[in-house]
N, C-alpha and C. Protein backbone atom coordinates (compact mmCIF):
# COMPACT_ATOMS: atom_id res chain seq x y z
N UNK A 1 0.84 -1.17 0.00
CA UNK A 1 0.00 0.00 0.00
C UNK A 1 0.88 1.24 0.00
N UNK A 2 0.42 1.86 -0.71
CA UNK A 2 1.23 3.34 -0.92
C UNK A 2 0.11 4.46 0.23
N UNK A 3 1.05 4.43 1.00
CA UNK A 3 0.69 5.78 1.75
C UNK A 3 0.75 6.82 1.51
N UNK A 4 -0.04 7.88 1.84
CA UNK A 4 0.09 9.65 1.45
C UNK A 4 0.81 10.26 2.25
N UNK A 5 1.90 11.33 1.59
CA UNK A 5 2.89 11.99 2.20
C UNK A 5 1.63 13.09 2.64
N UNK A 6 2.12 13.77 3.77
CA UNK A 6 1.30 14.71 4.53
C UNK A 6 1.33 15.73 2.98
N UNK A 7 2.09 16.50 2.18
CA UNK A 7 1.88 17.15 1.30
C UNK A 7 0.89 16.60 0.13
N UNK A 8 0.96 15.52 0.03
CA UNK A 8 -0.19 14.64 -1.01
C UNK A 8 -1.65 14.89 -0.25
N UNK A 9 -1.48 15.00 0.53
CA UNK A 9 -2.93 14.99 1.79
C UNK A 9 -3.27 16.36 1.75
N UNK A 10 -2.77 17.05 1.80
CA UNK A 10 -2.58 18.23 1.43
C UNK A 10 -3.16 18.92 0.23
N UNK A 11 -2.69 18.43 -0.78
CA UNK A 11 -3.23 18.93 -1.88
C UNK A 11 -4.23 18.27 -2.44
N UNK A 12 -4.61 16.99 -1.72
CA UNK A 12 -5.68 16.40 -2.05
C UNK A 12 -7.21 17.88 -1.32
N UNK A 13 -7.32 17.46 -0.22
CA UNK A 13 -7.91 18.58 0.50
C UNK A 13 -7.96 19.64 -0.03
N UNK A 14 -6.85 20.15 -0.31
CA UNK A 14 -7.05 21.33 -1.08
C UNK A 14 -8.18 21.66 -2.81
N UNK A 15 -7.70 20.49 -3.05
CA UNK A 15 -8.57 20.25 -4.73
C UNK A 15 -10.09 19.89 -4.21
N UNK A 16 -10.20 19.78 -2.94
CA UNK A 16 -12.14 18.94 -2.64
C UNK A 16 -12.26 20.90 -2.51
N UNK A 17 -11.82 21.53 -1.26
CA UNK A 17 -11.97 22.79 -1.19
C UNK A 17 -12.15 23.89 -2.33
N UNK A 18 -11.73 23.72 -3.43
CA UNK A 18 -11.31 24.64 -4.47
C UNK A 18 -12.90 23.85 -5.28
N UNK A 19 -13.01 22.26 -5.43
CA UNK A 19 -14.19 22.20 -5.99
C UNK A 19 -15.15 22.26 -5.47
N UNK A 20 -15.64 22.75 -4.12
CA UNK A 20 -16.39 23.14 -3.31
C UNK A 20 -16.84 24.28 -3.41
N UNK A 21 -15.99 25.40 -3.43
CA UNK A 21 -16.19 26.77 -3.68
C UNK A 21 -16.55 26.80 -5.54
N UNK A 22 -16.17 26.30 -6.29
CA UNK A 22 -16.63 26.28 -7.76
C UNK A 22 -18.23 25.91 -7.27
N UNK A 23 -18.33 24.72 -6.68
CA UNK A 23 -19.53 24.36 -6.60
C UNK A 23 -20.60 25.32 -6.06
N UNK A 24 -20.25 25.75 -4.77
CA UNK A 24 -21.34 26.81 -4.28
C UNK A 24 -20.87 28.16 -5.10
N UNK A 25 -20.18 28.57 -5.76
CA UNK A 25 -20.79 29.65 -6.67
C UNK A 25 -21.87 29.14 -7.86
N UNK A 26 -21.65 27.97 -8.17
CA UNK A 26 -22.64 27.57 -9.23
C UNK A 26 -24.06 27.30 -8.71
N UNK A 27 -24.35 27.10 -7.54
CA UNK A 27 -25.10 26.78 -6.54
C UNK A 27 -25.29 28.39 -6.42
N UNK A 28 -25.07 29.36 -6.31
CA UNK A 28 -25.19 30.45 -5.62
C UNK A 28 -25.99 31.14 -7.39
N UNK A 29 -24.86 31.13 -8.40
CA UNK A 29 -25.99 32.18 -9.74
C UNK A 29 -26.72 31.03 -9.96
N UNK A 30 -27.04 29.63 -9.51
CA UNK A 30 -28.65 29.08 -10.07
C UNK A 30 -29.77 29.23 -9.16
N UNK A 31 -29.14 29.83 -7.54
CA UNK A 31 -30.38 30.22 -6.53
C UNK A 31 -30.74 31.77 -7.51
N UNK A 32 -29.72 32.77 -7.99
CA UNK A 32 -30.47 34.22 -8.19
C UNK A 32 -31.41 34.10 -9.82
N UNK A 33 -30.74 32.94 -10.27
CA UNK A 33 -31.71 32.63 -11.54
C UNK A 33 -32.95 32.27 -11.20
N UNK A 34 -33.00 31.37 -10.78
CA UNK A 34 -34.18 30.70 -10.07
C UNK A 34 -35.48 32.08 -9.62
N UNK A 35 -34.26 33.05 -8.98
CA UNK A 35 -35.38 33.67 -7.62
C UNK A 35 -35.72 34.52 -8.72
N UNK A 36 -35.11 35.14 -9.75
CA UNK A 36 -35.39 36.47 -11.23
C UNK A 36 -36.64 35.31 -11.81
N UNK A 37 -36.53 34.19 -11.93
CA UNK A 37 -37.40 33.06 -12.99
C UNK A 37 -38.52 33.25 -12.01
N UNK A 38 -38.77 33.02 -10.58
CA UNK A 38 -39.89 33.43 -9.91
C UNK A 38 -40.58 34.54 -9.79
N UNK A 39 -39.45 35.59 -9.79
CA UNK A 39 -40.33 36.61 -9.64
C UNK A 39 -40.85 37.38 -10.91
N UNK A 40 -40.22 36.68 -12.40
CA UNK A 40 -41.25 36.90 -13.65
C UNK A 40 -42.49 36.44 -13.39
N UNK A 41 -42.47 34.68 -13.02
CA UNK A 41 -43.89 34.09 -12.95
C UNK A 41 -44.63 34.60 -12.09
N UNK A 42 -44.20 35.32 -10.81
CA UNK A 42 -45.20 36.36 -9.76
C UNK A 42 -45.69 37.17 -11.10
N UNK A 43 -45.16 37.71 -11.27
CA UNK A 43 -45.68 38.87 -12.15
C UNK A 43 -46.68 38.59 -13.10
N UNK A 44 -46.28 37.89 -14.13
CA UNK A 44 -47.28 36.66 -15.11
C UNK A 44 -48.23 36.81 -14.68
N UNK A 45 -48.36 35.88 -13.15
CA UNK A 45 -49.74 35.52 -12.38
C UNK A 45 -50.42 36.49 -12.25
N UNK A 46 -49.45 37.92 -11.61
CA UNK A 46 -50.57 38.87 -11.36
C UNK A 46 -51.26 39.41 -12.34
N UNK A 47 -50.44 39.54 -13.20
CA UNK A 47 -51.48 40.47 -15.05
C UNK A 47 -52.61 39.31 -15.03
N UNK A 48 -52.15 38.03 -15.28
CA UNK A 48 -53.12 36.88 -15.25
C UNK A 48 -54.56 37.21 -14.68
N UNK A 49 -53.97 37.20 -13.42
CA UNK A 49 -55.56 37.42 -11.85
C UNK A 49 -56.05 38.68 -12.70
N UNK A 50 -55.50 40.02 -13.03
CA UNK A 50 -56.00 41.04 -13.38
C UNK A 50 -56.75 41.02 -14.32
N UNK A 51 -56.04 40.02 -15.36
CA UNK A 51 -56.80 39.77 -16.77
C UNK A 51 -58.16 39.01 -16.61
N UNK A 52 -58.16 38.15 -16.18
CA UNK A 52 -59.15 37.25 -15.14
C UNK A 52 -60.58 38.11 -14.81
N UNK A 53 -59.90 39.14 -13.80
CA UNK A 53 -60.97 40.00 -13.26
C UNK A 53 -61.74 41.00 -14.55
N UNK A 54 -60.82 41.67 -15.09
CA UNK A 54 -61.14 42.34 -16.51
C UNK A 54 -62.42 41.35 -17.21
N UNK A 55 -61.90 40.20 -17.26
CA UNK A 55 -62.82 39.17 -18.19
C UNK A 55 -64.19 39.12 -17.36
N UNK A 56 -64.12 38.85 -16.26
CA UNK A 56 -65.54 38.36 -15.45
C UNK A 56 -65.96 39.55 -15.47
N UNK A 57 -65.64 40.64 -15.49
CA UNK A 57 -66.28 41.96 -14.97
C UNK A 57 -67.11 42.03 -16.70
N UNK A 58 -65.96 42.34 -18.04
CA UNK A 58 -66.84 42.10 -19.50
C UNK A 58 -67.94 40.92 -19.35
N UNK A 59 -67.76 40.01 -19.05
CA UNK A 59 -68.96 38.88 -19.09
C UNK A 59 -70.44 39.11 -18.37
N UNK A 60 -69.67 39.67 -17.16
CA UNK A 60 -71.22 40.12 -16.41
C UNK A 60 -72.10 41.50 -17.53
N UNK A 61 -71.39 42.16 -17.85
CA UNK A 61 -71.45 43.13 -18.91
C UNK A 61 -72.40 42.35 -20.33
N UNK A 62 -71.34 41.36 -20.64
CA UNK A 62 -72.14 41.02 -21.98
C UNK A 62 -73.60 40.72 -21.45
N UNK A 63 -73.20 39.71 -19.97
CA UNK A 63 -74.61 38.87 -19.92
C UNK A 63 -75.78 39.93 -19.26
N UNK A 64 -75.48 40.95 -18.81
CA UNK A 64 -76.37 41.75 -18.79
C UNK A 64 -77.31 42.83 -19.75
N UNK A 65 -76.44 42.65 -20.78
CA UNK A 65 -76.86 43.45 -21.75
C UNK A 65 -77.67 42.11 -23.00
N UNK A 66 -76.99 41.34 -22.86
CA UNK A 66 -78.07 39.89 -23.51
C UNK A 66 -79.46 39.75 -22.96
N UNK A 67 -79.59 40.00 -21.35
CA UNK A 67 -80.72 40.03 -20.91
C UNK A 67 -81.50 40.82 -21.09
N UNK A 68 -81.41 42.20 -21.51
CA UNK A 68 -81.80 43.57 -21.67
C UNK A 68 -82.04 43.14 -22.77
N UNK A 69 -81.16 42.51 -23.95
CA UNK A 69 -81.85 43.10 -24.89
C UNK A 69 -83.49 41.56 -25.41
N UNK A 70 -82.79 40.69 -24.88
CA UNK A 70 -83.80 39.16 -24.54
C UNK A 70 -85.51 39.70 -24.62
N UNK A 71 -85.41 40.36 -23.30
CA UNK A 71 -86.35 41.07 -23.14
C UNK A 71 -87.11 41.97 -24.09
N UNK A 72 -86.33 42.96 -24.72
CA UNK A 72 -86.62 43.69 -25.79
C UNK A 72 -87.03 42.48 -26.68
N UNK A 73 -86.81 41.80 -27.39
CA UNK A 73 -86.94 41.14 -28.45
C UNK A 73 -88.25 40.33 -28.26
N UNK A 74 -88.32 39.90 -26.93
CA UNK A 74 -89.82 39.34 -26.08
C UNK A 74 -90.71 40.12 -26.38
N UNK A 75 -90.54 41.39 -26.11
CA UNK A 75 -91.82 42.59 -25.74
C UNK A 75 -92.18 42.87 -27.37
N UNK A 76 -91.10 42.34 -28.68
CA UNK A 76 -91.45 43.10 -29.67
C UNK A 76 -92.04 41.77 -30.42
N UNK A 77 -91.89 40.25 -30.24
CA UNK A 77 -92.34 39.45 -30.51
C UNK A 77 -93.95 39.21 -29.97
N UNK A 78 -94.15 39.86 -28.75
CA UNK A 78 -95.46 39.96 -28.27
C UNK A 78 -96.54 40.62 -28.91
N UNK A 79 -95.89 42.45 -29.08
CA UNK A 79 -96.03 43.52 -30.41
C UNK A 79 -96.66 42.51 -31.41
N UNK A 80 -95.99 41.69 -32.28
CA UNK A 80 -96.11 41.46 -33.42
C UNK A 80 -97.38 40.54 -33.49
N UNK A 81 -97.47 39.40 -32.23
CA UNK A 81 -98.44 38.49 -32.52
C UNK A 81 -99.78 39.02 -31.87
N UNK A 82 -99.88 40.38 -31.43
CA UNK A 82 -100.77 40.89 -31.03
C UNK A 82 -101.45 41.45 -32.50
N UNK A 83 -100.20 42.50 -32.94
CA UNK A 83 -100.88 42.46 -34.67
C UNK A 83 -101.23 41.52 -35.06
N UNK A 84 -100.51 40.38 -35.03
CA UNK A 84 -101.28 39.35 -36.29
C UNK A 84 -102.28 38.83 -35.97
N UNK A 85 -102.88 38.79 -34.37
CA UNK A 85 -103.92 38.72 -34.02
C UNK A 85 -105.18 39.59 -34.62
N UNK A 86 -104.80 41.08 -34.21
CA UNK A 86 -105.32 41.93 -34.82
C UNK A 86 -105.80 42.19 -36.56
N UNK A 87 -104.47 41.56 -36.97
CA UNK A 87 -105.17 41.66 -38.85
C UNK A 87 -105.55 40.43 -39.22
N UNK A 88 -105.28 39.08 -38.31
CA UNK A 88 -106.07 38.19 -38.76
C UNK A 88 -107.88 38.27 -38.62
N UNK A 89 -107.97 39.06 -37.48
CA UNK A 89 -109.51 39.43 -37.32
C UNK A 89 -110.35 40.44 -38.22
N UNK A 90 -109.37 41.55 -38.17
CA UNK A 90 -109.65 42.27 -39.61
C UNK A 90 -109.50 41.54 -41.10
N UNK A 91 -109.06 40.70 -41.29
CA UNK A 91 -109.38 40.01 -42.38
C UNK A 91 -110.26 39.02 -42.30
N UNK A 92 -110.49 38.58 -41.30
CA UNK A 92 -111.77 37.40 -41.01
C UNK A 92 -112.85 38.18 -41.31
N UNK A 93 -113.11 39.46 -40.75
CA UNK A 93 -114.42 40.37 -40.91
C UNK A 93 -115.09 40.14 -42.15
């Protein structure tokens, strides 16, 4: 068995240390990537929720104005078969 001179031990240690520190800097710009990549998708989300609200707020809009006009179209379909009531009797005469 070949034993390690205290300087072999040495520079062994030394090379784990040196790839340690490589390591946690690489470890360190993929935590600030990460946290910039989160805080786009915060953002995303929020236009999202906003866009969201925009939409339900137009919908209540459309569907209120569908009902309004529902109605109208009721009251003028009523109109009409009241005439045709009306000129069918005048032509029965």
């Amino acid at each position: 068995m070949n034993a390690l001179t205290g300087m072999e031990k040495f520079s062994h240690l030394e090379d784990k240390i040196y790839l340690t520190i490589e390591y946690a800097k690489k470890m360190r710009g993929e935590k600030e990537r990460l946290e910039t990549e989160v805080e786009g998708l915060r953002s995303d989300a929020a236009a999202a929720i906003a866009d969201k609200h925009l939409a339900e707020e137009k919908l209540s809009t459309l569907l209120s104005e569908r009902d309004s006009i529902q109605l109208k179209v009721e009251a003028m379909l009523e109109a009409i078969s009241l005439i045709d009531t009306e000129v069918a009797e005048a032509v029965g005469r």
